[in-house]
Each structure stands twice: as C-alpha cells, then as structure tokens.
C-alpha atoms as a PDB file:
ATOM      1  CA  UNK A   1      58.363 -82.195 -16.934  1.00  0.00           C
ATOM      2  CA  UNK A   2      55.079 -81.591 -19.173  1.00  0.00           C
ATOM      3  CA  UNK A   3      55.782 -78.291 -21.111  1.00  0.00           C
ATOM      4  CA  UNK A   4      53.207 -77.400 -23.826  1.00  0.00           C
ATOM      5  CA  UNK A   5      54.144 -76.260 -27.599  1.00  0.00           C
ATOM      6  CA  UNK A   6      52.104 -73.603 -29.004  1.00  0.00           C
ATOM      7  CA  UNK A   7      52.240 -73.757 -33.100  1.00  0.00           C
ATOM      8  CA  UNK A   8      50.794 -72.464 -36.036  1.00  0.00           C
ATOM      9  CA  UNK A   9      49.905 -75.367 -38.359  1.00  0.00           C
ATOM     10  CA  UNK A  10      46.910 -77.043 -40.683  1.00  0.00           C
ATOM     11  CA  UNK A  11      45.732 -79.013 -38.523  1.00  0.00           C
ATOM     12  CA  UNK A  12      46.617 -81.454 -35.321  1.00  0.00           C
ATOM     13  CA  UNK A  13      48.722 -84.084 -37.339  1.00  0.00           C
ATOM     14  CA  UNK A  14      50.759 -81.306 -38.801  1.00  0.00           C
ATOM     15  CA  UNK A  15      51.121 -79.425 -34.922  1.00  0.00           C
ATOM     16  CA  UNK A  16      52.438 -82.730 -33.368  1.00  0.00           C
ATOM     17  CA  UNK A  17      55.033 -83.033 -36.215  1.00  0.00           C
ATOM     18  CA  UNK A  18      56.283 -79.818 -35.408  1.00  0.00           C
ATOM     19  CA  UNK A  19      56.678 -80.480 -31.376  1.00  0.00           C
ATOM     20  CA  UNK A  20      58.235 -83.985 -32.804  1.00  0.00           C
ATOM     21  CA  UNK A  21      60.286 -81.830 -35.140  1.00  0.00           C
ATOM     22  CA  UNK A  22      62.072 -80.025 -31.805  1.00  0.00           C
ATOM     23  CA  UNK A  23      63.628 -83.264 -30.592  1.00  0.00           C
ATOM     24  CA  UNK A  24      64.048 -85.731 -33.326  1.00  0.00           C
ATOM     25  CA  UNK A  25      63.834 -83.851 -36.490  1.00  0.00           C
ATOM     26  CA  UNK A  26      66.666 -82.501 -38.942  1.00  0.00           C
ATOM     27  CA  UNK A  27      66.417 -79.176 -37.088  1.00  0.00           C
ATOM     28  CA  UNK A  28      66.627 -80.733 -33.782  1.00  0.00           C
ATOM     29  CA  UNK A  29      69.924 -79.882 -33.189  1.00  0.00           C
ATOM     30  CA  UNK A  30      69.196 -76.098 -33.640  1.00  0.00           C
ATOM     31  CA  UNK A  31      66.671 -76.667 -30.553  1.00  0.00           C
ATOM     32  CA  UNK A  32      69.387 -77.437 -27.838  1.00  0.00           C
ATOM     33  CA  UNK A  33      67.244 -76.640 -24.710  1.00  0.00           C
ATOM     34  CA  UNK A  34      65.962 -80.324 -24.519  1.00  0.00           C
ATOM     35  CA  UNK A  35      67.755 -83.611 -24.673  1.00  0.00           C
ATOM     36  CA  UNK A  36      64.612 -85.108 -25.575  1.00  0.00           C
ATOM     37  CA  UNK A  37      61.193 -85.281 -25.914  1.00  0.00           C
ATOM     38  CA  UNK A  38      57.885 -87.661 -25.947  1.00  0.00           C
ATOM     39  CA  UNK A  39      54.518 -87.030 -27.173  1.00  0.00           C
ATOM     40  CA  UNK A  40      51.637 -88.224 -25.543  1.00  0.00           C
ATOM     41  CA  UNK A  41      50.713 -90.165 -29.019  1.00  0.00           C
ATOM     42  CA  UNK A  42      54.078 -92.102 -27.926  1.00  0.00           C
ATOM     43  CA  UNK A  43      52.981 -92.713 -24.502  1.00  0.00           C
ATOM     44  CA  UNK A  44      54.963 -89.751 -22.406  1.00  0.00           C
ATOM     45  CA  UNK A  45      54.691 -90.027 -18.730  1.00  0.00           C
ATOM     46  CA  UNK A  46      50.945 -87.987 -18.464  1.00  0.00           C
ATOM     47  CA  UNK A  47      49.632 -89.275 -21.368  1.00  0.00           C
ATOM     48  CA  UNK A  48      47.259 -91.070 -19.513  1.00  0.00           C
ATOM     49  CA  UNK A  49      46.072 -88.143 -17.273  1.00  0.00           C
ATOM     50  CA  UNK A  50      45.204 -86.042 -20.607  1.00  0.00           C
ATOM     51  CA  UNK A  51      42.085 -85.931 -22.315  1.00  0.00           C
ATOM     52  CA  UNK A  52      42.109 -88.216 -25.081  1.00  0.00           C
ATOM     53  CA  UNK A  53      42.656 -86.494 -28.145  1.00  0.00           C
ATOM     54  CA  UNK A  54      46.366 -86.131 -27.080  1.00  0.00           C
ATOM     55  CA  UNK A  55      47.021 -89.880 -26.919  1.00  0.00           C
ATOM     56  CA  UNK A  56      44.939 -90.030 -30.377  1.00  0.00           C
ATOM     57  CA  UNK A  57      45.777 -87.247 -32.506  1.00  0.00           C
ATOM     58  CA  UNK A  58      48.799 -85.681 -30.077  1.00  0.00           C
ATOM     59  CA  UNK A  59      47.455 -81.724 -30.194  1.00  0.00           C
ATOM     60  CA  UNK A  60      44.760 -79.785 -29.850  1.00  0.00           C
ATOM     61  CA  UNK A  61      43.648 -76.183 -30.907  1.00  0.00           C
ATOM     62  CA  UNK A  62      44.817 -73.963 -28.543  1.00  0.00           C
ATOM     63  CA  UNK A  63      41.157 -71.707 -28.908  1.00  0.00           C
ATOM     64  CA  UNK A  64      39.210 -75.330 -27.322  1.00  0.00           C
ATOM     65  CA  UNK A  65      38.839 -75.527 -24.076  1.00  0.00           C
ATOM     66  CA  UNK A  66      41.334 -78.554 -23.680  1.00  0.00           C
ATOM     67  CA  UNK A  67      43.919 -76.573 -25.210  1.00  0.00           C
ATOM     68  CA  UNK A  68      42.805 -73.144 -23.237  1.00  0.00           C
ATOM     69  CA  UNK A  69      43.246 -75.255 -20.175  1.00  0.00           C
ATOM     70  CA  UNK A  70      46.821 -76.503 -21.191  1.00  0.00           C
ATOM     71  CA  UNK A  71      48.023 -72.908 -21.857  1.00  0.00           C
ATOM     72  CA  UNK A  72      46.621 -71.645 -18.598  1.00  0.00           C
ATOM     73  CA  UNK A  73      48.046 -74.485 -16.478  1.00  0.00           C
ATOM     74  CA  UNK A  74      51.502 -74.047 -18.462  1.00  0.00           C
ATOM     75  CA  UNK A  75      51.321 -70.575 -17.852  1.00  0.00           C
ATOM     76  CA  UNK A  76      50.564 -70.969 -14.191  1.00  0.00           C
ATOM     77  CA  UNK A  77      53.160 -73.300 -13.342  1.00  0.00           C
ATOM     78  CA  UNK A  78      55.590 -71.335 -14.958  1.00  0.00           C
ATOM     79  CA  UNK A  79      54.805 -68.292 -12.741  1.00  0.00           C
ATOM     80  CA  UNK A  80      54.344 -70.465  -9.759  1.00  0.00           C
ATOM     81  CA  UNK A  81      58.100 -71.467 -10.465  1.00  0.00           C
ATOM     82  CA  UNK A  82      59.619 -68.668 -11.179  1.00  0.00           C
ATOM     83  CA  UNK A  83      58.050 -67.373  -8.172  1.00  0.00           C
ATOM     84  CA  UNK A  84      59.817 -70.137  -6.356  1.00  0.00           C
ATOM     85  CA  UNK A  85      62.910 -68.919  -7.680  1.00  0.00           C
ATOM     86  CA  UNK A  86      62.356 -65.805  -6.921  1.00  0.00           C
ATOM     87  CA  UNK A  87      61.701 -66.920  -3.130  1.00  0.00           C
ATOM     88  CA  UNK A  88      65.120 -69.130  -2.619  1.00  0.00           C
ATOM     89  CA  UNK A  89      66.643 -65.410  -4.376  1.00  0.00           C
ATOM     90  CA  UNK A  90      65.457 -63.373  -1.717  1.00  0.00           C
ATOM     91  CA  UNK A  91      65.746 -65.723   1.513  1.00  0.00           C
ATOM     92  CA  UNK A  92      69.453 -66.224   0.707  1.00  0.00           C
ATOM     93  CA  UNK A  93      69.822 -62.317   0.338  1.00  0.00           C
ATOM     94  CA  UNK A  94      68.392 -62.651   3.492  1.00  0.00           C
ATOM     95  CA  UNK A  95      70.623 -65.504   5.023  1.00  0.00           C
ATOM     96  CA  UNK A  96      74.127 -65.350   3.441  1.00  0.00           C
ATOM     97  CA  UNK A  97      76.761 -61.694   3.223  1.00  0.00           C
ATOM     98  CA  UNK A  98      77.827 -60.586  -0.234  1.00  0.00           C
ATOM     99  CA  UNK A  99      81.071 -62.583  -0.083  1.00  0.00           C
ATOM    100  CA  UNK A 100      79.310 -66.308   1.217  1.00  0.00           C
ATOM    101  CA  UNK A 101      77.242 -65.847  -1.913  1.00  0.00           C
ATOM    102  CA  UNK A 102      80.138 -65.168  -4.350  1.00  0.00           C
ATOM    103  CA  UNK A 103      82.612 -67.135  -2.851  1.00  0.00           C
ATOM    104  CA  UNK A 104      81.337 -70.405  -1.372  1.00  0.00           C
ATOM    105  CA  UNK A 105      80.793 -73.193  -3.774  1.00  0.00           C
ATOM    106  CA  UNK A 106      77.018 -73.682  -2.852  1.00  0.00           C
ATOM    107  CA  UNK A 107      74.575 -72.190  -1.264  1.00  0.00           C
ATOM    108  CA  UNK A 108      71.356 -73.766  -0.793  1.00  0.00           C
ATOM    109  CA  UNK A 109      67.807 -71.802   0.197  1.00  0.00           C
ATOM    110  CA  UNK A 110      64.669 -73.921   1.415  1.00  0.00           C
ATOM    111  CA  UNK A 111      61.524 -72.644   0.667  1.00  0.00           C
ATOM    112  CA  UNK A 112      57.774 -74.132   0.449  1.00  0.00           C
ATOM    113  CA  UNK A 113      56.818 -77.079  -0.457  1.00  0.00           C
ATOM    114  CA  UNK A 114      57.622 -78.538  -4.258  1.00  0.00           C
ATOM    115  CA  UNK A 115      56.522 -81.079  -6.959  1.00  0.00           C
ATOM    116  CA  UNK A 116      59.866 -81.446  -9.427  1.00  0.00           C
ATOM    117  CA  UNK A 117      57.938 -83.755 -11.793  1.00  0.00           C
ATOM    118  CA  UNK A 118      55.376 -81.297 -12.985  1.00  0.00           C
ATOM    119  CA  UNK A 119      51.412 -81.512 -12.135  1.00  0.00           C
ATOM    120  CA  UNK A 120      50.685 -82.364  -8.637  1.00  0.00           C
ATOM    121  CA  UNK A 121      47.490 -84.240  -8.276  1.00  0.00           C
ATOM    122  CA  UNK A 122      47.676 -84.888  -4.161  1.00  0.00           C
ATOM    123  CA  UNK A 123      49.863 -83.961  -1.497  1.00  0.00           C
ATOM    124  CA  UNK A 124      51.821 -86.981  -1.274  1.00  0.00           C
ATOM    125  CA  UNK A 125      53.538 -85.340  -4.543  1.00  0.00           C
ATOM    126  CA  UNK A 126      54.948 -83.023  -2.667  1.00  0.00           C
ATOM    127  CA  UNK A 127      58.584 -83.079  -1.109  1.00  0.00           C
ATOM    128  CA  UNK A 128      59.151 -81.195   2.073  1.00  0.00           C
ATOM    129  CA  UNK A 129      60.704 -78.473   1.181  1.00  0.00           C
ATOM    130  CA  UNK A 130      62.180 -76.824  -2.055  1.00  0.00           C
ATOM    131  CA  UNK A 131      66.072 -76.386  -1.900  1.00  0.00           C
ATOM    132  CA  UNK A 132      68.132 -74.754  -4.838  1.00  0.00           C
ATOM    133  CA  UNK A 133      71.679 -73.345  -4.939  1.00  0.00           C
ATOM    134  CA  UNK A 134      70.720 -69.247  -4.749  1.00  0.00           C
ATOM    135  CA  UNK A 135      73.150 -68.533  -7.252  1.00  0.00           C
ATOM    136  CA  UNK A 136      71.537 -71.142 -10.050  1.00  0.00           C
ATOM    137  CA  UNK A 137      67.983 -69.256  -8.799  1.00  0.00           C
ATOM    138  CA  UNK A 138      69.309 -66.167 -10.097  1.00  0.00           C
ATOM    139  CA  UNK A 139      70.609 -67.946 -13.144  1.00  0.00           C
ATOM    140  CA  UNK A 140      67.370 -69.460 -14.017  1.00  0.00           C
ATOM    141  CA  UNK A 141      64.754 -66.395 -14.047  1.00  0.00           C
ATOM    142  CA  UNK A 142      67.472 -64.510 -16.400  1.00  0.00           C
ATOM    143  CA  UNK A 143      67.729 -65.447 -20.301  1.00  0.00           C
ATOM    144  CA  UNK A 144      67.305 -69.150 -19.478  1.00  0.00           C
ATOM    145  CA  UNK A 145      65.572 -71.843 -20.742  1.00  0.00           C
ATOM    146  CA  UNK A 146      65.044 -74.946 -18.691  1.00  0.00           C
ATOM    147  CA  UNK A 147      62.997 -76.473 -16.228  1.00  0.00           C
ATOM    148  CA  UNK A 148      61.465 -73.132 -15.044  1.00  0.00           C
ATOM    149  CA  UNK A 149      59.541 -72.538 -18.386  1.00  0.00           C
ATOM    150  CA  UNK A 150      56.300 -74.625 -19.250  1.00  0.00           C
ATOM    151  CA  UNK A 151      55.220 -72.784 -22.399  1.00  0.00           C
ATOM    152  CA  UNK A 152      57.354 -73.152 -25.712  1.00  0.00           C
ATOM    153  CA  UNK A 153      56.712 -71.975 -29.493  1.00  0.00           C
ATOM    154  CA  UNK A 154      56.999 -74.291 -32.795  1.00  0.00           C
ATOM    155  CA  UNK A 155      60.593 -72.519 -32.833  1.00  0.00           C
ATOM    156  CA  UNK A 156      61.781 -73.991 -29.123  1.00  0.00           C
ATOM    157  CA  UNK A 157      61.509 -70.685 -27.300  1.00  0.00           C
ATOM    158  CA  UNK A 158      60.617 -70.280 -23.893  1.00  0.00           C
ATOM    159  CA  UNK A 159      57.579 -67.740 -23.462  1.00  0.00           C
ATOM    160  CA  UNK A 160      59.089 -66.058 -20.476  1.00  0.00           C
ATOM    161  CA  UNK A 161      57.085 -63.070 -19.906  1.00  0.00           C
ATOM    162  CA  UNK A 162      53.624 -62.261 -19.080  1.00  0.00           C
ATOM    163  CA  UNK A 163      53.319 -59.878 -21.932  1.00  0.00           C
ATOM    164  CA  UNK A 164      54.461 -62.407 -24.444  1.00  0.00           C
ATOM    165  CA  UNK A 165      51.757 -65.207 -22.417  1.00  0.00           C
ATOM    166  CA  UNK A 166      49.244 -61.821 -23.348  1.00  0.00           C
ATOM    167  CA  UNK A 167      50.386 -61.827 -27.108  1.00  0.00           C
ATOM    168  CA  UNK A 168      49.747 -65.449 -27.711  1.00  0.00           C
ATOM    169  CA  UNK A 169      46.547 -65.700 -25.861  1.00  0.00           C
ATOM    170  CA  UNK A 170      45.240 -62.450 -27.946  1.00  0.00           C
ATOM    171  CA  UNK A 171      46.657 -64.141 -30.809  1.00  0.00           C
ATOM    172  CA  UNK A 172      45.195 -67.603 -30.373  1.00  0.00           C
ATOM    173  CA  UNK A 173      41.909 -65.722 -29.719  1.00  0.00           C
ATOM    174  CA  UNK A 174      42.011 -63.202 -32.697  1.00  0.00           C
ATOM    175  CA  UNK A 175      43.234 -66.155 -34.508  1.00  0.00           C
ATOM    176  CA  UNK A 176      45.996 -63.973 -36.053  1.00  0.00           C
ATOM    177  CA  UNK A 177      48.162 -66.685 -37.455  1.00  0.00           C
ATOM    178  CA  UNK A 178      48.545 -64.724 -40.999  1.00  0.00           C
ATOM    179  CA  UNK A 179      47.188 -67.513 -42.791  1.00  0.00           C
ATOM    180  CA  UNK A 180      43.547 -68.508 -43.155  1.00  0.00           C
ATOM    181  CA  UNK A 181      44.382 -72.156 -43.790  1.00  0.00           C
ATOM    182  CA  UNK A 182      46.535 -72.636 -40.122  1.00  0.00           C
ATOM    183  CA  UNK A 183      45.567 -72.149 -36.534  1.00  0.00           C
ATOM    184  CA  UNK A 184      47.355 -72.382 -33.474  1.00  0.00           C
ATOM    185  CA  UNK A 185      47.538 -75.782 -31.608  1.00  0.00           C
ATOM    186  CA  UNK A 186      48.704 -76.882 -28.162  1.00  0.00           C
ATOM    187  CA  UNK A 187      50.901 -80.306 -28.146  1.00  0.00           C
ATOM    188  CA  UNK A 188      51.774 -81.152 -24.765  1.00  0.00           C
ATOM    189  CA  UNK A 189      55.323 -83.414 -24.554  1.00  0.00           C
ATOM    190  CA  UNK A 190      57.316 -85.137 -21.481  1.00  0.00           C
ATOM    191  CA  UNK A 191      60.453 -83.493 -21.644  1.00  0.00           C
ATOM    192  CA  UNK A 192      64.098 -84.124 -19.976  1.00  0.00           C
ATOM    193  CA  UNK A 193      66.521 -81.462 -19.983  1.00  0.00           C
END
C-alpha cells in the first residue's frame, strides 16, 4: 500500500532520508510495523502516477498543494478503511452469537466493495466484495498499526485519530515545527507489511 510520512526536516533530500531511515536505516529495526519500504525516487509501485517531484526529489512540503493533496487522500483512505472495519465489526455482531465469535476459528463478514492495493483509479480495481475475519476487524481499529493506517510520522507512528490528523494539519499550516530552519514534508513510500 502507498502510506505517506509526514516529517520535520531542512528540506526534501533530508525528508526522504528520514522515510528511507524507517526501513533501511540503523534505526530501522526500532520501526517494526513494516517489513519494507520503497520510495518513489526508487521506483515504488505509484511512482509513476505521482506528480513528478516524488520520482525526482522523493518529498514534498506538506503546506503545497501536492503534499496537501497526499495528506488529505492518506487521511481519507484511512477513514474510509477503518470504516470498513468498522462495517465487517458490526454485520458479524449482527450474523454470528457471542460464543460463534469467540469460539470458532474464523469468522468472515462481507461488506462493500474493496481495492487492497491502495488508490483505485477505475472500477475494474475493485474486488466484489470485502471479506475479513470479524475478530482481526476488531483487532485492527484498536492500538494497531498495519494496513488500516495511511498516515505515518518521521518516528513510524500511525496517526490514528482525527484529532491527531487536526494537530498535524494545524501544525503543517502554522508551520509550528520549533525550528525556523525545518518544515514539514510529505514522502509518499510503497510499503509491505
């Protein structure tokens, strides 16, 4: 999936060595959310569907419009998914008793239509139907970080809440990064988990 890293740093060069920093740095084991990762500068999956300062230079600043569009379509697909989870949650409270959905090994939910691979540009990216063990639903919108979460800091953390998406954008805007030689910068990277 395309997730988006959101850091404070000098200047593009030094933002795409940080998101490079979270999978093949010295500190990369300390990031253990993602077996790996690929810039766009390294030719990741959408590289070529990104403007192209991302295949050039690898980030952007978050306060552009590119990089305003990158946070609000990370942000977005993280809500849509979470709101998928939160769908295969409820429809097996609805379909299953207490004890099918603590004792039985799996218990799968369908629910609308789904993309796994990340931005849908046509239909025909779409499978049928969305199907997810209820129990790993309820795992996933809890402290998790995975495949639901689009939107990461320099440090590897998920931002999982819409008050912390409200902090960063006020942030980004205010440009309140402490330091008057640093702004924030958006580096989107292909990731596997």
């Amino acid at each position: 999936m395309l997730i988006r890293v959101v850091s404070e740093a000098y200047d593009a060069e030094d933002a795409t060595g940080i998101a490079h920093g979270l999978f093949e740095g010295v500190d990369a084991p300390l990031y253990p959310t993602f077996d790996y990762g690929t810039l766009m500068t390294d030719g990741g999956r959408w590289s070529e569907s990104l403007p192209d300062i991302f295949r050039e230079e690898g980030s952007a600043r978050a306060d552009s419009e590119i990089g305003n569009d990158l946070l609000e379509g990370a942000w977005v697909s993280t809500t849509r998914e979470l709101a998928r989870r939160m769908a295969v949650i409820r429809k097996g409270f609805e379909e299953y008793t207490d004890k099918e959905l603590l004792e039985s090994p799996r218990i799968k939910a369908d629910v609308e239509p789904w993309n796994p691979l990340g931005p849908t540009r046509s239909e025909e990216e779409f499978i049928d139907s969305y199907s997810i063990d209820v129990r790993y639903a309820m795992y996933s919108v809890g402290e998790y970080a995975g495949p639901v979460y689009y939107l990461y800091n320099e440090y590897g953390t998920a931002i999982r809440s819409q008050a912390e998406y409200e902090q960063l954008l006020d942030e980004i805007a205010t440009d309140d990064t402490g330091n008057d030689e640093t702004s924030f910068y958006v580096t989107p990277v292909d990731v596997h988990y």
